[in-house]
PDB file of N, CA and C in Angstrom:
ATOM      1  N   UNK A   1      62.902 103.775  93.357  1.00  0.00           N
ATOM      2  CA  UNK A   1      63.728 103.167  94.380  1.00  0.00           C
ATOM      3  C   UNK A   1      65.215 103.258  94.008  1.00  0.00           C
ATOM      4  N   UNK A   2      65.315 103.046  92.730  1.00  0.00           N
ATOM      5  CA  UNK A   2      66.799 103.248  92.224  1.00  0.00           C
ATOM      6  C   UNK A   2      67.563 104.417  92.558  1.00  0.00           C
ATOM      7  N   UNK A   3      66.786 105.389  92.093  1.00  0.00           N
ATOM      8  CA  UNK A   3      67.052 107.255  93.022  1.00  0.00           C
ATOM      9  C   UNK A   3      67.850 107.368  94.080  1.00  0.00           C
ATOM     10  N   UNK A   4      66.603 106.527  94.751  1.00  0.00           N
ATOM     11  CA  UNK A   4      66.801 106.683  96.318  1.00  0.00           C
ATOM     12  C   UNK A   4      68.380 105.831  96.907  1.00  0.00           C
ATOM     13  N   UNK A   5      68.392 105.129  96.409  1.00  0.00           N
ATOM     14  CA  UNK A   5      69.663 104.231  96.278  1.00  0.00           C
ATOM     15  C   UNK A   5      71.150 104.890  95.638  1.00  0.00           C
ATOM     16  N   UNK A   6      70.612 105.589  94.506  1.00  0.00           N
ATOM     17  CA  UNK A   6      71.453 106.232  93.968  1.00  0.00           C
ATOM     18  C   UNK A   6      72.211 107.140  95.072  1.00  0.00           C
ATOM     19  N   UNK A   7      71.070 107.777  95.216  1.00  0.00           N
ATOM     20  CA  UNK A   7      70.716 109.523  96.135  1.00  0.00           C
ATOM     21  C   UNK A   7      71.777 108.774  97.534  1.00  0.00           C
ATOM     22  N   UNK A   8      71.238 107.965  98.533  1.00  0.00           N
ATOM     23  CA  UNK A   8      72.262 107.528  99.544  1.00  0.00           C
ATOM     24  C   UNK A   8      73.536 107.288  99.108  1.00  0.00           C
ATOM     25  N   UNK A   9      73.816 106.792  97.984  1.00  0.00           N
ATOM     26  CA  UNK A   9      75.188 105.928  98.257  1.00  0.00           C
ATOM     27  C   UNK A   9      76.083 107.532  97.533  1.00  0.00           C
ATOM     28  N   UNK A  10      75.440 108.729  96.833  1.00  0.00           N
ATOM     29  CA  UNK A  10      76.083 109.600  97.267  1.00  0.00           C
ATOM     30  C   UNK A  10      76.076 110.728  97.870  1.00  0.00           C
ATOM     31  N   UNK A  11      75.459 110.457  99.247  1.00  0.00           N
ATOM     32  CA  UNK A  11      75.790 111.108 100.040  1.00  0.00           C
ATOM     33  C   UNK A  11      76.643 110.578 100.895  1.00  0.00           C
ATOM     34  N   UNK A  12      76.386 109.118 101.286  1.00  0.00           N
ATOM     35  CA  UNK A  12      77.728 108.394 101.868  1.00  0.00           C
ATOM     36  C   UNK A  12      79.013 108.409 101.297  1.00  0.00           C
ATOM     37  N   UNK A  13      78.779 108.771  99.959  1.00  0.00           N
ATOM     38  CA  UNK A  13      80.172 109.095  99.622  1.00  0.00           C
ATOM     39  C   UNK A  13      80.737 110.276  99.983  1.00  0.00           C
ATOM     40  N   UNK A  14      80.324 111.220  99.860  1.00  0.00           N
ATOM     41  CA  UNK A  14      80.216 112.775 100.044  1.00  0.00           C
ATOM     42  C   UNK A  14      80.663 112.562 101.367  1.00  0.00           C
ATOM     43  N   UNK A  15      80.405 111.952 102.486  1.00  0.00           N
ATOM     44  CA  UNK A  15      80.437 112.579 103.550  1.00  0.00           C
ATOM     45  C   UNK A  15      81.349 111.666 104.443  1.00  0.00           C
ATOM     46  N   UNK A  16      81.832 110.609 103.501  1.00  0.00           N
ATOM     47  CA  UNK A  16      83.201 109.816 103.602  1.00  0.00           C
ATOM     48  C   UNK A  16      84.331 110.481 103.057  1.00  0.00           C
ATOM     49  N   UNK A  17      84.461 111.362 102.145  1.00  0.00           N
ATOM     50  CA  UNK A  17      85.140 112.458 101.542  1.00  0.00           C
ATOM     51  C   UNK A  17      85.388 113.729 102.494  1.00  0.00           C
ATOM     52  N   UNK A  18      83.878 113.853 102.624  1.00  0.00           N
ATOM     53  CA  UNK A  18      84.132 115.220 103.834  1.00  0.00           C
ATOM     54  C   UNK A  18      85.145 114.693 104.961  1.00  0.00           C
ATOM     55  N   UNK A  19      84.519 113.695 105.354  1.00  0.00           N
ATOM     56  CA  UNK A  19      85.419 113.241 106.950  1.00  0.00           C
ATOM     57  C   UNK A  19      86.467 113.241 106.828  1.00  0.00           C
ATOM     58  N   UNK A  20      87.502 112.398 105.667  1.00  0.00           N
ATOM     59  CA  UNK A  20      88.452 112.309 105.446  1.00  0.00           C
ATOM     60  C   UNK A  20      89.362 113.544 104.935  1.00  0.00           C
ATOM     61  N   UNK A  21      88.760 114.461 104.538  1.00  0.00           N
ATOM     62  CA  UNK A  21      89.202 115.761 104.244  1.00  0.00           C
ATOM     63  C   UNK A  21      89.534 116.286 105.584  1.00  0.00           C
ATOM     64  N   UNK A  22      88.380 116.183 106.565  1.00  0.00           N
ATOM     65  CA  UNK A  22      88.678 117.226 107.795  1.00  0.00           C
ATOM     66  C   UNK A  22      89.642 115.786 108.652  1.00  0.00           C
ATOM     67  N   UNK A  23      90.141 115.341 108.579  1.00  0.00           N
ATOM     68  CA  UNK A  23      91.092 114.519 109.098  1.00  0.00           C
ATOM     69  C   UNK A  23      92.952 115.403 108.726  1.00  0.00           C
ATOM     70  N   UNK A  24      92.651 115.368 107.535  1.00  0.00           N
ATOM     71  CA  UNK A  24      93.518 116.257 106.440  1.00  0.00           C
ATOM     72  C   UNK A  24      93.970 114.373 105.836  1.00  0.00           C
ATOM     73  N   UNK A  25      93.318 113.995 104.829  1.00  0.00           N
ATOM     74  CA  UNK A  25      94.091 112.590 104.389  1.00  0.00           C
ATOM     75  C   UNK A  25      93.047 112.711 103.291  1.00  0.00           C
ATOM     76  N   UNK A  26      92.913 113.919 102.209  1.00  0.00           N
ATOM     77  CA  UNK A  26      92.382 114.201 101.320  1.00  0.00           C
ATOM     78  C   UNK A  26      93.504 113.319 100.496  1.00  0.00           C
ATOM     79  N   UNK A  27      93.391 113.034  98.630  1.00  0.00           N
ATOM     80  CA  UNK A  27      93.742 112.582  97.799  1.00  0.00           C
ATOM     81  C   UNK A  27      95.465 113.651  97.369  1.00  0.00           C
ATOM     82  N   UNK A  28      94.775 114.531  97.427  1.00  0.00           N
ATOM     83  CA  UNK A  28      96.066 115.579  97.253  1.00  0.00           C
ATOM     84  C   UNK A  28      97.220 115.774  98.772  1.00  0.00           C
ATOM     85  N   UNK A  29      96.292 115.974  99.580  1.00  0.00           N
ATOM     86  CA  UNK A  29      97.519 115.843 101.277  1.00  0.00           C
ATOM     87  C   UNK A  29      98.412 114.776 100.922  1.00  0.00           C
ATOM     88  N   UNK A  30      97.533 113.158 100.522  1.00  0.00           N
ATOM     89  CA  UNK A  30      98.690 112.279 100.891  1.00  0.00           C
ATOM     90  C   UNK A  30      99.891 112.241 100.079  1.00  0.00           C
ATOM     91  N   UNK A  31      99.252 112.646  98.751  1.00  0.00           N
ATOM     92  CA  UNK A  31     100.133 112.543  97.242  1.00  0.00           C
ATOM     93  C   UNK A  31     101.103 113.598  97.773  1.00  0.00           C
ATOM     94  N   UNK A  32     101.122 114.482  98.076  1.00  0.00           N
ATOM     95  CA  UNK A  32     101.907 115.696  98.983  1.00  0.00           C
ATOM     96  C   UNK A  32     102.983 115.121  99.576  1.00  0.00           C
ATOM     97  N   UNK A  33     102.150 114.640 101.042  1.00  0.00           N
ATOM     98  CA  UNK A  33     103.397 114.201 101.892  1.00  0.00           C
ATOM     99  C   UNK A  33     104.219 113.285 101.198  1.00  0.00           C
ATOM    100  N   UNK A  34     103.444 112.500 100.426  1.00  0.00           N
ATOM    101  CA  UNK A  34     104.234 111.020  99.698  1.00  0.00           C
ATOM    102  C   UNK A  34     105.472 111.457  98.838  1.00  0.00           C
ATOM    103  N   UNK A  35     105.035 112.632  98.455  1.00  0.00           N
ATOM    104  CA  UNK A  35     106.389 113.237  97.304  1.00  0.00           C
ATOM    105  C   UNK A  35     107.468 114.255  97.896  1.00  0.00           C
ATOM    106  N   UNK A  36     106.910 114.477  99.466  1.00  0.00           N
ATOM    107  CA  UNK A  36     107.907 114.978 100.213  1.00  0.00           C
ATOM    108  C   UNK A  36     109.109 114.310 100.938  1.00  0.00           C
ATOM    109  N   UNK A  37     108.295 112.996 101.189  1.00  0.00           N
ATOM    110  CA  UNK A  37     109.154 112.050 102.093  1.00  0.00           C
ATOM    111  C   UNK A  37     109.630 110.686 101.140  1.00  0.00           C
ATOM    112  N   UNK A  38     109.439 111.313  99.671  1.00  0.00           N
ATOM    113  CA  UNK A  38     110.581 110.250  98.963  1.00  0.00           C
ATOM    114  C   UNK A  38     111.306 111.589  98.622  1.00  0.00           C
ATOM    115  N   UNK A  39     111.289 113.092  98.711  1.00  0.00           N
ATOM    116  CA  UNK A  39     112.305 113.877  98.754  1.00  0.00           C
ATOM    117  C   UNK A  39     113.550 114.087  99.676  1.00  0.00           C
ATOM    118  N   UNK A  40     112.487 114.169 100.371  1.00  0.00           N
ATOM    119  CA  UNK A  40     114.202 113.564 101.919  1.00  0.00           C
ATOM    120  C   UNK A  40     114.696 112.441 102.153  1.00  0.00           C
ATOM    121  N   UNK A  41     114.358 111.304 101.213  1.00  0.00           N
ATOM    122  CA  UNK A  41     114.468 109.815 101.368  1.00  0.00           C
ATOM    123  C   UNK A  41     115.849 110.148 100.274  1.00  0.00           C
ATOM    124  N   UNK A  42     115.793 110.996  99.297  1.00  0.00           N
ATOM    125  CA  UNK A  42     116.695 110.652  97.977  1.00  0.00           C
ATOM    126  C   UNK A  42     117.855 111.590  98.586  1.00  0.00           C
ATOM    127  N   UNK A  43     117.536 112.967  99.429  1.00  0.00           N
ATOM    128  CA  UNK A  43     118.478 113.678  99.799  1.00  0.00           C
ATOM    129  C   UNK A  43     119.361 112.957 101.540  1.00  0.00           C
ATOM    130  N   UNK A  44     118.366 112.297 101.915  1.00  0.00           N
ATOM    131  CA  UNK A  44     119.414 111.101 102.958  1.00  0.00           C
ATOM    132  C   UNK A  44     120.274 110.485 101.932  1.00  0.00           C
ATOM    133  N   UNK A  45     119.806 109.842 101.057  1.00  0.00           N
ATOM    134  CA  UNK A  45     120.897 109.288 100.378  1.00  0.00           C
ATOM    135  C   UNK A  45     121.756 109.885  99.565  1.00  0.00           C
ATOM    136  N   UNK A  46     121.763 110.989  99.316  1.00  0.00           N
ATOM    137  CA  UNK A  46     122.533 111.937  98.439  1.00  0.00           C
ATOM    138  C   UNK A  46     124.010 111.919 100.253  1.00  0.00           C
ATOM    139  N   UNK A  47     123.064 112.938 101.269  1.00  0.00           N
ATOM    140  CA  UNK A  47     123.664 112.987 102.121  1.00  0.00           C
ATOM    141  C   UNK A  47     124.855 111.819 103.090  1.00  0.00           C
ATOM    142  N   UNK A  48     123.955 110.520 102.952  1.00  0.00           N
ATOM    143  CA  UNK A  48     125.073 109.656 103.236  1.00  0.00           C
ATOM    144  C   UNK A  48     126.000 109.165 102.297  1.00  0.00           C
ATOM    145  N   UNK A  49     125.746 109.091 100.755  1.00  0.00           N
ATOM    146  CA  UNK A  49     127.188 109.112 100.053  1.00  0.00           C
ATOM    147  C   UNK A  49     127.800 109.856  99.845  1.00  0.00           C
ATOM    148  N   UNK A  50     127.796 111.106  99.896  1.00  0.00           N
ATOM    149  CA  UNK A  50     128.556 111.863 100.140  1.00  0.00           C
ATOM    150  C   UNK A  50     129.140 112.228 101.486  1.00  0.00           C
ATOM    151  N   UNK A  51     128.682 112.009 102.706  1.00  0.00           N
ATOM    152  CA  UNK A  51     129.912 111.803 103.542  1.00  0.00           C
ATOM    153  C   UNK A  51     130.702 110.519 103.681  1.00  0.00           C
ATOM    154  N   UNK A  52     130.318 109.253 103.010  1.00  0.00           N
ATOM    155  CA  UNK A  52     130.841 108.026 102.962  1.00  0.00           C
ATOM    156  C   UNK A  52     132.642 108.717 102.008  1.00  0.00           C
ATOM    157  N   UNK A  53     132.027 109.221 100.642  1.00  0.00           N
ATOM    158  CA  UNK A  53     133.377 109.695 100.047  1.00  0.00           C
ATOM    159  C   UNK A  53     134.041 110.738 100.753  1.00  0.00           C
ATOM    160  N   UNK A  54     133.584 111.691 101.596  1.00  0.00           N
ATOM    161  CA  UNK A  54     134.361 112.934 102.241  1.00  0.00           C
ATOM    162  C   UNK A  54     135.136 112.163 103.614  1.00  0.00           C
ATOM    163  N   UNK A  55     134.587 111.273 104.294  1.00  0.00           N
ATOM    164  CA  UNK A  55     135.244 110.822 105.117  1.00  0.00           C
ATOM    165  C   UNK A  55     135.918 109.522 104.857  1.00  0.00           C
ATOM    166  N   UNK A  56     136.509 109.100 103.788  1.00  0.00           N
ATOM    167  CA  UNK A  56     137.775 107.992 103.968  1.00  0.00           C
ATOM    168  C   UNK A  56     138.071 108.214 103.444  1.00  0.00           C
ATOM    169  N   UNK A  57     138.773 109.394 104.006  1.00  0.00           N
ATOM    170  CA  UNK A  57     140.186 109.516 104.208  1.00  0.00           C
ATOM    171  C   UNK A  57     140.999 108.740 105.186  1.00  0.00           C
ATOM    172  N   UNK A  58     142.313 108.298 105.154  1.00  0.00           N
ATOM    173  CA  UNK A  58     143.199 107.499 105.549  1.00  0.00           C
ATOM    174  C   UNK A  58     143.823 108.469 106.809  1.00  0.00           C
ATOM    175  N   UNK A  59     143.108 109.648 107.479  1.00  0.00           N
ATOM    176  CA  UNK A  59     143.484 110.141 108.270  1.00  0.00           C
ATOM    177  C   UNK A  59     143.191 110.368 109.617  1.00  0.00           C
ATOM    178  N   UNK A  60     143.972 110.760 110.567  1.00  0.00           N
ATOM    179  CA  UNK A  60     143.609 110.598 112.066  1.00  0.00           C
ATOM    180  C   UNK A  60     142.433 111.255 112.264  1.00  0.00           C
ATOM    181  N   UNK A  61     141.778 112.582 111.702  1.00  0.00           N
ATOM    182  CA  UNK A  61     140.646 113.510 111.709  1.00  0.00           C
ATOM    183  C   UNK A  61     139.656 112.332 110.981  1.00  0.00           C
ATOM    184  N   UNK A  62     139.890 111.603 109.819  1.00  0.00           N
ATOM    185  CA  UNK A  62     139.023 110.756 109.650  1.00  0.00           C
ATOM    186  C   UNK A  62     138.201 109.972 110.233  1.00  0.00           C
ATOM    187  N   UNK A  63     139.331 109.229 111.036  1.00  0.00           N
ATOM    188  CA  UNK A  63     139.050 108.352 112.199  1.00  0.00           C
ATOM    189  C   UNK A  63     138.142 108.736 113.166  1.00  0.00           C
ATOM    190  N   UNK A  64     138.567 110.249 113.525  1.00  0.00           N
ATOM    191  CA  UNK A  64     138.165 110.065 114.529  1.00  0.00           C
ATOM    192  C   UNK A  64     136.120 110.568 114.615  1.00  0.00           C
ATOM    193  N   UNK A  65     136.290 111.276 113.356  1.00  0.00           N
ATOM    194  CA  UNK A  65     135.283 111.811 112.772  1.00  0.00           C
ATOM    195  C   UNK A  65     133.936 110.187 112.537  1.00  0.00           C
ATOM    196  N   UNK A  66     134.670 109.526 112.160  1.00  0.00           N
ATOM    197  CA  UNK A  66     134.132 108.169 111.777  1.00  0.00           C
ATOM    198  C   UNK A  66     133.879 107.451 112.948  1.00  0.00           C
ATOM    199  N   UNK A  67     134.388 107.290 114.253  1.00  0.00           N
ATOM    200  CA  UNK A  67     134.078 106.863 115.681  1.00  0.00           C
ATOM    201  C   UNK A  67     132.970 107.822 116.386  1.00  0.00           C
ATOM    202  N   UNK A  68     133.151 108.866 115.897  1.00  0.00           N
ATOM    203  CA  UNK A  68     132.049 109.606 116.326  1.00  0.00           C
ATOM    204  C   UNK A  68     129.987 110.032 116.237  1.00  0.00           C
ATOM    205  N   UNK A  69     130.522 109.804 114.889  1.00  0.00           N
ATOM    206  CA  UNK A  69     128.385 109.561 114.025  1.00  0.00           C
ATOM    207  C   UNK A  69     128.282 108.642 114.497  1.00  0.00           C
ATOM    208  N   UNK A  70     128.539 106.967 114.830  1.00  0.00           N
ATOM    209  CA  UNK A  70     127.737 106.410 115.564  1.00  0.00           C
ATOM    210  C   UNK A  70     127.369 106.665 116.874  1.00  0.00           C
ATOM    211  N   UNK A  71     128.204 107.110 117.740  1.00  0.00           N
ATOM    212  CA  UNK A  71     127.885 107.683 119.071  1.00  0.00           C
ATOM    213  C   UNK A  71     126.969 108.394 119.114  1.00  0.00           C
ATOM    214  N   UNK A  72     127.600 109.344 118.640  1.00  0.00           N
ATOM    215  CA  UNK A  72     125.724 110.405 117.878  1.00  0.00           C
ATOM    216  C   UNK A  72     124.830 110.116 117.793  1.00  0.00           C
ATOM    217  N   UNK A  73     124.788 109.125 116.352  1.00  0.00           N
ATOM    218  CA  UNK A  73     123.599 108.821 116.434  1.00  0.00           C
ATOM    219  C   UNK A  73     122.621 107.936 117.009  1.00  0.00           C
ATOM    220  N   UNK A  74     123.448 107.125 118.182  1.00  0.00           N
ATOM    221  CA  UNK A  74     122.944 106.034 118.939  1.00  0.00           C
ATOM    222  C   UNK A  74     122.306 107.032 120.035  1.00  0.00           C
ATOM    223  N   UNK A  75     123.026 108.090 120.299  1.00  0.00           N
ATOM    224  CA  UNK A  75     122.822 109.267 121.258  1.00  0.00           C
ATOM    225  C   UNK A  75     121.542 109.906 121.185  1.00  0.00           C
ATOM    226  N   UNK A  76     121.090 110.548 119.459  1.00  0.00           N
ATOM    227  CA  UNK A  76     120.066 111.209 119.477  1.00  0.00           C
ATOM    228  C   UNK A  76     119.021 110.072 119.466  1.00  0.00           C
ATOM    229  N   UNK A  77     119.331 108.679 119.071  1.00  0.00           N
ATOM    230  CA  UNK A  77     117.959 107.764 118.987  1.00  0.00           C
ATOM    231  C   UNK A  77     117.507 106.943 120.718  1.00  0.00           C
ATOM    232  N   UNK A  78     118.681 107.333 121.332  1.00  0.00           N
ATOM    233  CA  UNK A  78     118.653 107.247 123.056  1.00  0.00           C
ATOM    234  C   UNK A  78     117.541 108.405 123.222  1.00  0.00           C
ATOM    235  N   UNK A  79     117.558 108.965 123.036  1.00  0.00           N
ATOM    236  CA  UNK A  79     116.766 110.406 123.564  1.00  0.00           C
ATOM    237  C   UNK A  79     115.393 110.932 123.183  1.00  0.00           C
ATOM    238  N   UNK A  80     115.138 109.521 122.004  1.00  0.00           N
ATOM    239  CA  UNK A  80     113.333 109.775 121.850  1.00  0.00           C
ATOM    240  C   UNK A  80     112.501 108.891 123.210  1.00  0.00           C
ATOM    241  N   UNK A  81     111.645 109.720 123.463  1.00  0.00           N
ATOM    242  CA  UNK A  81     110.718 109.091 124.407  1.00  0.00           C
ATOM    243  C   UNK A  81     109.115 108.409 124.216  1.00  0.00           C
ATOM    244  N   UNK A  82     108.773 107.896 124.164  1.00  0.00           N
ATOM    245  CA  UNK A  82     107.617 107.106 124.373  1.00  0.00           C
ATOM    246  C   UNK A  82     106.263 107.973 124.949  1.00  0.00           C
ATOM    247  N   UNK A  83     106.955 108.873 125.373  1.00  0.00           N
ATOM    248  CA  UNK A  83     105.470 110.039 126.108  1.00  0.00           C
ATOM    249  C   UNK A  83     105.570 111.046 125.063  1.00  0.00           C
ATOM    250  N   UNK A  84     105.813 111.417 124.216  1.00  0.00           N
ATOM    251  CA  UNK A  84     105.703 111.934 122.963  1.00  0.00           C
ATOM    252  C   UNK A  84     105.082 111.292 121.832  1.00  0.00           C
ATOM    253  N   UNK A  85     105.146 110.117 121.844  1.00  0.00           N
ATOM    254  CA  UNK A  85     103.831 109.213 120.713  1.00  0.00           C
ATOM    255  C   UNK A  85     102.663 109.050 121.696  1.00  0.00           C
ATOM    256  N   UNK A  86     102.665 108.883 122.494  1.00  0.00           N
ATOM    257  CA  UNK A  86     101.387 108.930 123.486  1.00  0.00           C
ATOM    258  C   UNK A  86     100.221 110.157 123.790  1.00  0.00           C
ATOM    259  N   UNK A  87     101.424 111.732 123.555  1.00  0.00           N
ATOM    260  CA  UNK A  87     100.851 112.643 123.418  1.00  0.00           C
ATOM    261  C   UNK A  87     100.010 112.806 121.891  1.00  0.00           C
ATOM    262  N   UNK A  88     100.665 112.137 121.252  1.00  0.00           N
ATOM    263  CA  UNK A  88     100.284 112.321 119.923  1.00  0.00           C
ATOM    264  C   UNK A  88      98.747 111.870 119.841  1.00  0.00           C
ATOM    265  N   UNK A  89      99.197 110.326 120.323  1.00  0.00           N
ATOM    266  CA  UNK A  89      97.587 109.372 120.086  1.00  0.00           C
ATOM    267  C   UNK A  89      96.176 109.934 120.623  1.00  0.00           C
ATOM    268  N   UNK A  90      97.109 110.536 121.614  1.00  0.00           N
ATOM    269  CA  UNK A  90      95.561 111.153 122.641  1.00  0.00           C
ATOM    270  C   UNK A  90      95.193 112.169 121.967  1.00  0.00           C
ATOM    271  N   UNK A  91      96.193 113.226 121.486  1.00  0.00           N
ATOM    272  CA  UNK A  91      95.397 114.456 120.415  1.00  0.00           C
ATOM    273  C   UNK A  91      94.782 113.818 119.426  1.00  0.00           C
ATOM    274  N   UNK A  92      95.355 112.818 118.759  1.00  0.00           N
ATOM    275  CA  UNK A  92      94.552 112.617 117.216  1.00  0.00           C
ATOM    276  C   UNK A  92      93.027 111.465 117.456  1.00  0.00           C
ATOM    277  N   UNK A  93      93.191 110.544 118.765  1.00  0.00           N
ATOM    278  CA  UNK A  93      92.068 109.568 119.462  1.00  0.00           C
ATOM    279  C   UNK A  93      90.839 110.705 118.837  1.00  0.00           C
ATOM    280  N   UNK A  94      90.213 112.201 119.360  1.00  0.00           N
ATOM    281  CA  UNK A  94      88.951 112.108 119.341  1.00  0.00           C
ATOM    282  C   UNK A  94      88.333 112.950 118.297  1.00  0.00           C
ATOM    283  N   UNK A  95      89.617 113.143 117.444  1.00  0.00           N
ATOM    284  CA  UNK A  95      88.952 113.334 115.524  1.00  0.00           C
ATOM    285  C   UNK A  95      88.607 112.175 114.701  1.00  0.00           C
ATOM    286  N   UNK A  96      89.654 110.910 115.376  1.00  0.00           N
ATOM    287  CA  UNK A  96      88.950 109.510 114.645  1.00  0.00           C
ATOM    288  C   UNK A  96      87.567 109.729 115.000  1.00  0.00           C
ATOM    289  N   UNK A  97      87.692 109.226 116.206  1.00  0.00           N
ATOM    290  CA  UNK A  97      86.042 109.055 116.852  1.00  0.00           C
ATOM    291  C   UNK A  97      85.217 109.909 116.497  1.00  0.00           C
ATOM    292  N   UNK A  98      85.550 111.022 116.183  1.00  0.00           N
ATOM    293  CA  UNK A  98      84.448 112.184 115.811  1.00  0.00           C
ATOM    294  C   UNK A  98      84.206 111.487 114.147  1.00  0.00           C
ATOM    295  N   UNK A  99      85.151 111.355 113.689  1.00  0.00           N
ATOM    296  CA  UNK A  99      84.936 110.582 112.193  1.00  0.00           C
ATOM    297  C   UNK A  99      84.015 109.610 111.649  1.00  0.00           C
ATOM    298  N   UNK A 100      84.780 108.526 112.627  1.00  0.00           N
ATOM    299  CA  UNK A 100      83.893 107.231 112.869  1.00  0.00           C
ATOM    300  C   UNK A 100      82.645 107.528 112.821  1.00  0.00           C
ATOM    301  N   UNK A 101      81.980 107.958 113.794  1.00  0.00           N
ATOM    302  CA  UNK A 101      80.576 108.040 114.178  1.00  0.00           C
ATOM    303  C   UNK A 101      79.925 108.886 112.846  1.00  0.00           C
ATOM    304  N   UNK A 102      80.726 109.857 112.285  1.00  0.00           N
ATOM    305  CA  UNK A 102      80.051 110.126 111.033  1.00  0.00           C
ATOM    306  C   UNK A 102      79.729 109.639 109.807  1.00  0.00           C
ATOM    307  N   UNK A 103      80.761 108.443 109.810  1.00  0.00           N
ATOM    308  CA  UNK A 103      80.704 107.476 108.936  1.00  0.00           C
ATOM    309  C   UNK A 103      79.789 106.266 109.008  1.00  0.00           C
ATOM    310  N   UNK A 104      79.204 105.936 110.401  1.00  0.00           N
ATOM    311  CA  UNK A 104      78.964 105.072 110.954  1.00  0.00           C
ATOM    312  C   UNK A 104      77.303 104.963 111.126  1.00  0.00           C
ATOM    313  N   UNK A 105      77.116 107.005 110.882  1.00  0.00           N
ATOM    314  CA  UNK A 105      75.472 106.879 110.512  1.00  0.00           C
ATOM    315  C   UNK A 105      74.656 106.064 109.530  1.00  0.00           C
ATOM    316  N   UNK A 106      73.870 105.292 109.708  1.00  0.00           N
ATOM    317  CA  UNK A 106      72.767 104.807 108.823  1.00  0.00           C
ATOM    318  C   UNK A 106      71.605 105.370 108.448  1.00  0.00           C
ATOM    319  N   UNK A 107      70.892 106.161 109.364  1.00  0.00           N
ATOM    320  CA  UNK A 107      69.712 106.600 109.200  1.00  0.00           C
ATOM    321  C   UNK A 107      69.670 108.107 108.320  1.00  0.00           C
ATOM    322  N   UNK A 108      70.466 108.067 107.313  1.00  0.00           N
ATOM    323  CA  UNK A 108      70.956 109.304 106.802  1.00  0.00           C
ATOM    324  C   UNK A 108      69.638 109.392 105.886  1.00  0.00           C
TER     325      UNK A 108
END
């Protein structure tokens, strides 16, 4: 009986592994993205102190340079839409569900 116990709990593992693999949210994907997006996290900040020192300057191009990135960027964050995360949910909705239900077998 122990076997048999053994024997299920790895194949439920196995095939909690598989799922999550074909998701792509394997052990290595996330460690991936995770070391990508504290790479652009350190080069935003490289990037904003260094225009913090390039722009104060005490000059009219300064100024005006400096009135301007917020406009910008209030501009490009005006311009994300809400039907673009929606498109998203609906593509990724029926690989969960395809997941789920594989995970969700008992009679294995």
């Amino acid at each position: 009986m122990q076997e048999f116990n053994a024997a299920m709990e790895y194949i439920k593992k196995n095939i909690s592994s598989e799922a999550m693999d074909t998701l792509g949210l394997s052990k290595s994907n996330i460690i991936k993205g995770f070391l990508v997006l504290v790479g652009i996290l350190l080069l935003l900040f490289v990037f904003i102190f260094l225009g913090i020192m390039g722009f104060t300057t005490n000059t009219t191009l300064g100024s005006i340079v400096n009135s301007i990135m917020p406009i910008s960027a209030g501009g490009v964050l005006g311009g994300a839409s809400a039907t673009d995360i929606t498109a998203k949910i609906k593509r990724i909705v029926p690989s969960i569900e395809r997941v789920l239900s594989v995970l969700t077998i008992t009679d294995v």
